[in-house]
PDB file of N, CA and C in Angstrom:
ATOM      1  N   UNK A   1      23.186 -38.470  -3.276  1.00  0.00           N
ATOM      2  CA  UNK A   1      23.360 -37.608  -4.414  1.00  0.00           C
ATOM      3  C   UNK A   1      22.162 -37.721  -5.351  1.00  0.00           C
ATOM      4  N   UNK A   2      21.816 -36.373  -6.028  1.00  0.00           N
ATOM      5  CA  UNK A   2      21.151 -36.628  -6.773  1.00  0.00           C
ATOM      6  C   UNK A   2      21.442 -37.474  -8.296  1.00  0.00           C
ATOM      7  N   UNK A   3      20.482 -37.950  -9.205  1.00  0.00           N
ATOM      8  CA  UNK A   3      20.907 -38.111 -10.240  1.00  0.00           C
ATOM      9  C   UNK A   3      20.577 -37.305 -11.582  1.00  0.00           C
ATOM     10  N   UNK A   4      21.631 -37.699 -12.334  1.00  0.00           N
ATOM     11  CA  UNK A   4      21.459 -37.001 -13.631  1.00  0.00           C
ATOM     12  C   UNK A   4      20.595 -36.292 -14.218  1.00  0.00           C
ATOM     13  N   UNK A   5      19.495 -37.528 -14.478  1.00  0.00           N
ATOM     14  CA  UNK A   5      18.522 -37.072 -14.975  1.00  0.00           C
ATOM     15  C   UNK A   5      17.290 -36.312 -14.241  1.00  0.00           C
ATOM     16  N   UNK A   6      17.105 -36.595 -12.872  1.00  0.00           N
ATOM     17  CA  UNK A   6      16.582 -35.504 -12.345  1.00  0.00           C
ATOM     18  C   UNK A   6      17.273 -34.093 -12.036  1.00  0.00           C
ATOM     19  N   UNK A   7      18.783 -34.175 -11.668  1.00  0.00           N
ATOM     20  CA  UNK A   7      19.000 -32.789 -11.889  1.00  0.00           C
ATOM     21  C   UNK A   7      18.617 -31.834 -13.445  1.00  0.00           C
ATOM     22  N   UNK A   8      18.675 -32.759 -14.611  1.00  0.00           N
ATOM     23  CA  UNK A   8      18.643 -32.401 -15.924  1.00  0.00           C
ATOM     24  C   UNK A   8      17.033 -32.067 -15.931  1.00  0.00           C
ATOM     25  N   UNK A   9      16.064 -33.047 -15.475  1.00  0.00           N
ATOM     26  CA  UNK A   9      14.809 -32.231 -15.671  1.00  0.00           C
ATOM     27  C   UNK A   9      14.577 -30.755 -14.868  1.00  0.00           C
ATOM     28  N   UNK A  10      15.006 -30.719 -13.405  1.00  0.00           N
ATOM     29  CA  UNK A  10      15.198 -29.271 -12.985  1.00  0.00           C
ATOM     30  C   UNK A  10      15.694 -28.094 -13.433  1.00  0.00           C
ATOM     31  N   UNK A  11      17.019 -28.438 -14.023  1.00  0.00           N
ATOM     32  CA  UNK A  11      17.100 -27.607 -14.686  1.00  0.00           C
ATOM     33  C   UNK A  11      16.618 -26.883 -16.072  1.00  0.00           C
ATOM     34  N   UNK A  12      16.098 -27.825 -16.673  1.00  0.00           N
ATOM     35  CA  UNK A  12      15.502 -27.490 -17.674  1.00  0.00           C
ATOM     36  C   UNK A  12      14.098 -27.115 -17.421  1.00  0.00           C
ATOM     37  N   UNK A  13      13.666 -26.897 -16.125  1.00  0.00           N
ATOM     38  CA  UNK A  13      12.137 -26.198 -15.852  1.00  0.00           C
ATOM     39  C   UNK A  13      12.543 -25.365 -15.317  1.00  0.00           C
ATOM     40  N   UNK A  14      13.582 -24.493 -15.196  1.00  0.00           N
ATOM     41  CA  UNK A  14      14.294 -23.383 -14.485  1.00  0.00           C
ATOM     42  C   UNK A  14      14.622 -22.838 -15.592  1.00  0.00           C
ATOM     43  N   UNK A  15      15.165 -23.238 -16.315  1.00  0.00           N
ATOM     44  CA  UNK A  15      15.355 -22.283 -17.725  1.00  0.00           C
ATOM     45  C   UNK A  15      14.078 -22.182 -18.711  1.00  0.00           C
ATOM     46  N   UNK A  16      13.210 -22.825 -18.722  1.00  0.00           N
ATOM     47  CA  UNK A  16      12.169 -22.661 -18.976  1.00  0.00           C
ATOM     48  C   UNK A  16      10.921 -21.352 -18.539  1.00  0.00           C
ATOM     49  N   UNK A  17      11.001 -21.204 -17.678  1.00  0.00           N
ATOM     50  CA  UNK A  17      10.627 -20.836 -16.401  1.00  0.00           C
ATOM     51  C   UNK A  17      11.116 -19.542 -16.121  1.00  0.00           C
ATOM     52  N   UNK A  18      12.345 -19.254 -16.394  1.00  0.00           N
ATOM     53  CA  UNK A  18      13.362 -17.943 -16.205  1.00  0.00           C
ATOM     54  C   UNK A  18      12.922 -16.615 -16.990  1.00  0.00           C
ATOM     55  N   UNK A  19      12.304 -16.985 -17.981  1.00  0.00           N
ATOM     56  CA  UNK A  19      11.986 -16.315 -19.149  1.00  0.00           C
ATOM     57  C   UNK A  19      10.673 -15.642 -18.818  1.00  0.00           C
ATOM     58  N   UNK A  20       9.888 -16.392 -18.052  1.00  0.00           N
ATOM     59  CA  UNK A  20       8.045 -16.349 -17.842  1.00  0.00           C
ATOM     60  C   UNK A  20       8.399 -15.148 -16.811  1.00  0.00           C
ATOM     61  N   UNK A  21       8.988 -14.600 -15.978  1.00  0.00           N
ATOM     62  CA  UNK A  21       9.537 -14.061 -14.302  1.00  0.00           C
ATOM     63  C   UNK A  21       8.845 -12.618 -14.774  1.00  0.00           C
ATOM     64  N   UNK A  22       8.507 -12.333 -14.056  1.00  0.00           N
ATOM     65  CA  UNK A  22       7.156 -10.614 -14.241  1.00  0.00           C
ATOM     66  C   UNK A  22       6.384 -10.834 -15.107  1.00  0.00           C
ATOM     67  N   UNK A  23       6.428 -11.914 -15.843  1.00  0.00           N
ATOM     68  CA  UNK A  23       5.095 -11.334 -16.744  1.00  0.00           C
ATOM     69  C   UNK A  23       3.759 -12.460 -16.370  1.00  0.00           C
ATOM     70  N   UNK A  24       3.393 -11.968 -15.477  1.00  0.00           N
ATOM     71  CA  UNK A  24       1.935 -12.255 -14.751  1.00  0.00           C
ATOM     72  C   UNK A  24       0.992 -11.560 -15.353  1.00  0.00           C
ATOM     73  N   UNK A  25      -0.186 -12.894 -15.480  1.00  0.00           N
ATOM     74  CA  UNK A  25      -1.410 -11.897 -15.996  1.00  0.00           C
ATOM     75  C   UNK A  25      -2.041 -11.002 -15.232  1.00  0.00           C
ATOM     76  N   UNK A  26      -2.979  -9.876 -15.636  1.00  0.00           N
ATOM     77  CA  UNK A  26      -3.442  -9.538 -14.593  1.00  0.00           C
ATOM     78  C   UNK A  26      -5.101 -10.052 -14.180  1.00  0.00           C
ATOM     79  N   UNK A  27      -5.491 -11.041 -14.898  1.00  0.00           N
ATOM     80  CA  UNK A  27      -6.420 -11.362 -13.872  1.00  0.00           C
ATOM     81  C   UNK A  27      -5.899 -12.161 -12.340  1.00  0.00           C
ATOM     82  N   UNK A  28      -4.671 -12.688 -12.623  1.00  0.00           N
ATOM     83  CA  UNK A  28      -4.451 -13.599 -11.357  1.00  0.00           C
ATOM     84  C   UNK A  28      -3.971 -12.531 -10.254  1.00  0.00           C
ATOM     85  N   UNK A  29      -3.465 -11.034 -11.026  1.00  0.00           N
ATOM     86  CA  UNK A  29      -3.403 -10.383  -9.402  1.00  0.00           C
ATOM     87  C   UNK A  29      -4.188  -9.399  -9.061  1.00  0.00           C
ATOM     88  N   UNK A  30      -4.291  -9.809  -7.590  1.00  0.00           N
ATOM     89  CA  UNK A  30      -5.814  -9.430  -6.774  1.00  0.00           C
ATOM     90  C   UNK A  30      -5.868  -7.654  -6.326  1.00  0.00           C
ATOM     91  N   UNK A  31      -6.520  -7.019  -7.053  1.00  0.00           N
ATOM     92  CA  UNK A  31      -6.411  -5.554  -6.622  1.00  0.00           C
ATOM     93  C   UNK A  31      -7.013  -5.220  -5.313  1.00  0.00           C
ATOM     94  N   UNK A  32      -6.449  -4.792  -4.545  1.00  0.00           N
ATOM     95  CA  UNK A  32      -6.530  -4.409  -3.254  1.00  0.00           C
ATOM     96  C   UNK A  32      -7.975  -3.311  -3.069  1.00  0.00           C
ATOM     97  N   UNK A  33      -9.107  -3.756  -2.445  1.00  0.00           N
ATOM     98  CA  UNK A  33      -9.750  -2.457  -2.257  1.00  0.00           C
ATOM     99  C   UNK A  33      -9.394  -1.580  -1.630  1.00  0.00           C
ATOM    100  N   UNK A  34      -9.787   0.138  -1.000  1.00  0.00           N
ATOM    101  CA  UNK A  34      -9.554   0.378  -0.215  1.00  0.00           C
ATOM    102  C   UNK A  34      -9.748   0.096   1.112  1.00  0.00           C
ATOM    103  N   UNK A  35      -8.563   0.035   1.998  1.00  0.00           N
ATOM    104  CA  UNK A  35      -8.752  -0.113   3.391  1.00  0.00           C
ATOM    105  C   UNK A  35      -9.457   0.684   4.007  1.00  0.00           C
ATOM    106  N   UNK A  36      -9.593   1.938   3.710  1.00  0.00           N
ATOM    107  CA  UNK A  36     -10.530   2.970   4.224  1.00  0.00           C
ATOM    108  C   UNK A  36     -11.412   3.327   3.616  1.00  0.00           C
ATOM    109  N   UNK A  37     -12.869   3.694   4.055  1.00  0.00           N
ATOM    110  CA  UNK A  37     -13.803   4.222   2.783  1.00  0.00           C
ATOM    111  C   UNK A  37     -13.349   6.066   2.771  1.00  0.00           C
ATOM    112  N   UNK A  38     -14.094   6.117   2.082  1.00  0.00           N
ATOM    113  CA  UNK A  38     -14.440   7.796   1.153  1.00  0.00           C
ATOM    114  C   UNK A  38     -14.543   7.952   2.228  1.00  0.00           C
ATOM    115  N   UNK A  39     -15.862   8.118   3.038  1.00  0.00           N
ATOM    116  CA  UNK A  39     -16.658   8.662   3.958  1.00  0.00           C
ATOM    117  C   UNK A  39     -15.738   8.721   5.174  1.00  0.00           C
ATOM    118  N   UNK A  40     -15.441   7.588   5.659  1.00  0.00           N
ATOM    119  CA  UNK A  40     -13.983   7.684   6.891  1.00  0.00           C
ATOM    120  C   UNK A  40     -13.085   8.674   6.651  1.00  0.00           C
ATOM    121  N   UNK A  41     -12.244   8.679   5.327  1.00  0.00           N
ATOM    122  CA  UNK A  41     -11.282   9.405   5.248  1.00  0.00           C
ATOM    123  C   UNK A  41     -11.495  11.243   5.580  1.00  0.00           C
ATOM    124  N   UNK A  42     -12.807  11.296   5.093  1.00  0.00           N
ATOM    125  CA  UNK A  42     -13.390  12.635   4.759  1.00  0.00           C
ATOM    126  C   UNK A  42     -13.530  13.527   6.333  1.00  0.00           C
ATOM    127  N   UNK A  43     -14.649  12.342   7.085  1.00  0.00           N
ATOM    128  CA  UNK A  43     -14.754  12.581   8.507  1.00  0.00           C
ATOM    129  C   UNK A  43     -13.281  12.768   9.028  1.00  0.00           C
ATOM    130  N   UNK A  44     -12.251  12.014   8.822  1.00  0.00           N
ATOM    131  CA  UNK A  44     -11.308  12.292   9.419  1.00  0.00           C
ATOM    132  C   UNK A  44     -10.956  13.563   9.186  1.00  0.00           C
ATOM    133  N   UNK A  45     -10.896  14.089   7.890  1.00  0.00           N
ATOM    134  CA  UNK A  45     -10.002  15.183   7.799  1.00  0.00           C
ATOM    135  C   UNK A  45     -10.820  16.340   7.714  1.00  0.00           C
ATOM    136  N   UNK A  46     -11.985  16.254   8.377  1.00  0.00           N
ATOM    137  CA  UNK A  46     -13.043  17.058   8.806  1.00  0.00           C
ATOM    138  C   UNK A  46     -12.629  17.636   9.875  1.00  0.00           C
ATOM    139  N   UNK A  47     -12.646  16.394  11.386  1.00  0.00           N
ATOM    140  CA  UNK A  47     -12.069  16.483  12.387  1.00  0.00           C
ATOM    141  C   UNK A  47     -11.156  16.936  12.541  1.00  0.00           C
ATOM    142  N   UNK A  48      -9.535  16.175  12.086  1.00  0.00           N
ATOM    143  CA  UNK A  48      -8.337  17.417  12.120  1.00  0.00           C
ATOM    144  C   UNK A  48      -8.236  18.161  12.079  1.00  0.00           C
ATOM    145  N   UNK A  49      -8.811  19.007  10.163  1.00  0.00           N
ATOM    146  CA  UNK A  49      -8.842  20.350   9.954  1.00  0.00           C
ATOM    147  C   UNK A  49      -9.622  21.301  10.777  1.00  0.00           C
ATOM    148  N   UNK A  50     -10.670  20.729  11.531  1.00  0.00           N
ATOM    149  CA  UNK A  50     -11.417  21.440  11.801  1.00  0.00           C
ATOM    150  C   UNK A  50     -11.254  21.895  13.359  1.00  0.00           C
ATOM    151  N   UNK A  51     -10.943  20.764  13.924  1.00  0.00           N
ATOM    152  CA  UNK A  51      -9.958  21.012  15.295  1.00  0.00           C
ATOM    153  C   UNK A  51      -8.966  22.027  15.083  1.00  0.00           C
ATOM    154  N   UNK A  52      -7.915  21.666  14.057  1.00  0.00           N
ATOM    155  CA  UNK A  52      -6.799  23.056  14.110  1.00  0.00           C
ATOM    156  C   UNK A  52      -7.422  24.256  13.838  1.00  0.00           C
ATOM    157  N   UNK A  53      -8.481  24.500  12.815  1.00  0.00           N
ATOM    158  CA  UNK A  53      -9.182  25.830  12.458  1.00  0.00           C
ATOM    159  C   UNK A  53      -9.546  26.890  13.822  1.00  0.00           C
ATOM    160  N   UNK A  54     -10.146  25.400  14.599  1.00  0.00           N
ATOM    161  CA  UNK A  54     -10.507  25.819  16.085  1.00  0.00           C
ATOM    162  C   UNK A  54     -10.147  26.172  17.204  1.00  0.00           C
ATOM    163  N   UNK A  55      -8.659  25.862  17.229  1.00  0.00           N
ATOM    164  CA  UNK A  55      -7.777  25.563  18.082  1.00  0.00           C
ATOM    165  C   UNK A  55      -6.952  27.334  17.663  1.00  0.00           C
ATOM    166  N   UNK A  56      -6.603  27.637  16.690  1.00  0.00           N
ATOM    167  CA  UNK A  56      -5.869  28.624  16.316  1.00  0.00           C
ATOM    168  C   UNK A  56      -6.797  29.735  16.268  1.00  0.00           C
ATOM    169  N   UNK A  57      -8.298  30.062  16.037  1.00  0.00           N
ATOM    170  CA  UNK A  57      -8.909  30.782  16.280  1.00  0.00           C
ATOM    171  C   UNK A  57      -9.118  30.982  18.364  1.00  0.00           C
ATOM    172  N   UNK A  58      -9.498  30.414  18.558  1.00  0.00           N
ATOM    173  CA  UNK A  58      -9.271  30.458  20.134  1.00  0.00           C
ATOM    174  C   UNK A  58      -7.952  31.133  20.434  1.00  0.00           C
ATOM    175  N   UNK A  59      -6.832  30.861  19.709  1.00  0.00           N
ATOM    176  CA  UNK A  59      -5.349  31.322  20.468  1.00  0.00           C
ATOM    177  C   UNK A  59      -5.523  32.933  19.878  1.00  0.00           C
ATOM    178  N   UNK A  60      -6.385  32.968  18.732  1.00  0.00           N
ATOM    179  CA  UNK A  60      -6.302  34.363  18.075  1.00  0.00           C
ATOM    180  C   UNK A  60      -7.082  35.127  19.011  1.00  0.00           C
ATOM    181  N   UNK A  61      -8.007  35.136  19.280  1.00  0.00           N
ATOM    182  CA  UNK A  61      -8.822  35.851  20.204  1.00  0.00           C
ATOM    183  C   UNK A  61      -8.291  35.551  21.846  1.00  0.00           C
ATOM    184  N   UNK A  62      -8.141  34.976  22.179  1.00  0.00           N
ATOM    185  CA  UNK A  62      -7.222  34.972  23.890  1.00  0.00           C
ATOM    186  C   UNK A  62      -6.099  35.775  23.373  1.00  0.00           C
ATOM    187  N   UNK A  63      -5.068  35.980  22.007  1.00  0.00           N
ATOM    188  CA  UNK A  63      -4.292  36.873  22.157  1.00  0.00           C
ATOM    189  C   UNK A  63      -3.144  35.971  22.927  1.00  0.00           C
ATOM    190  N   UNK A  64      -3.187  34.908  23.172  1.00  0.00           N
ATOM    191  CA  UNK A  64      -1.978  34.321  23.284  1.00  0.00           C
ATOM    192  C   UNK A  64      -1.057  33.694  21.900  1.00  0.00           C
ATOM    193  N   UNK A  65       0.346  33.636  21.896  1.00  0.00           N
ATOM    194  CA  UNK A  65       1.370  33.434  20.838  1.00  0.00           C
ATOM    195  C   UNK A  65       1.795  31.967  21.274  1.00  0.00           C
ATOM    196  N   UNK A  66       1.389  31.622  20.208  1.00  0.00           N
ATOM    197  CA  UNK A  66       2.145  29.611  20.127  1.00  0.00           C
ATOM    198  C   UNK A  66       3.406  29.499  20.549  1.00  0.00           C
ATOM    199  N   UNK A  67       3.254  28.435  21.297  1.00  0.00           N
ATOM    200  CA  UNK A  67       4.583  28.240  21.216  1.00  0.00           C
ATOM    201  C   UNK A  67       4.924  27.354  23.027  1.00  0.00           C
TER     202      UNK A  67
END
């Protein structure tokens, strides 16, 4: 079993302690850079858009219907 007085100091750094809960500074939390750059994201949605642009012009002129 524990004793007294160490349960009594625990608890009293728990109620201590209870009060402090979200309020973190913000230098201690670490802002995330981006995982992707500018330039990646851009190329990507270069490619996509530009594939579908391509893809649906081709179906327009063959005159075939999606699907």
């Amino acid at each position: 079993m524990t004793r007294k007085g160490s349960l009594k100091q625990k608890t009293e750094r728990f109620d201590t302690n209870i009060n402090k809960r979200g309020a973190v500074s913000k230098s201690s939390k670490k802002e995330k850079p981006f995982t992707v750059g500018p330039v990646v994201l851009a190329f990507f949605l270069f490619v996509v858009v530009g594939s579908s642009l391509l893809q649906i012009i081709r179906q327009a002129q063959s005159g075939q219907i999606m699907g």
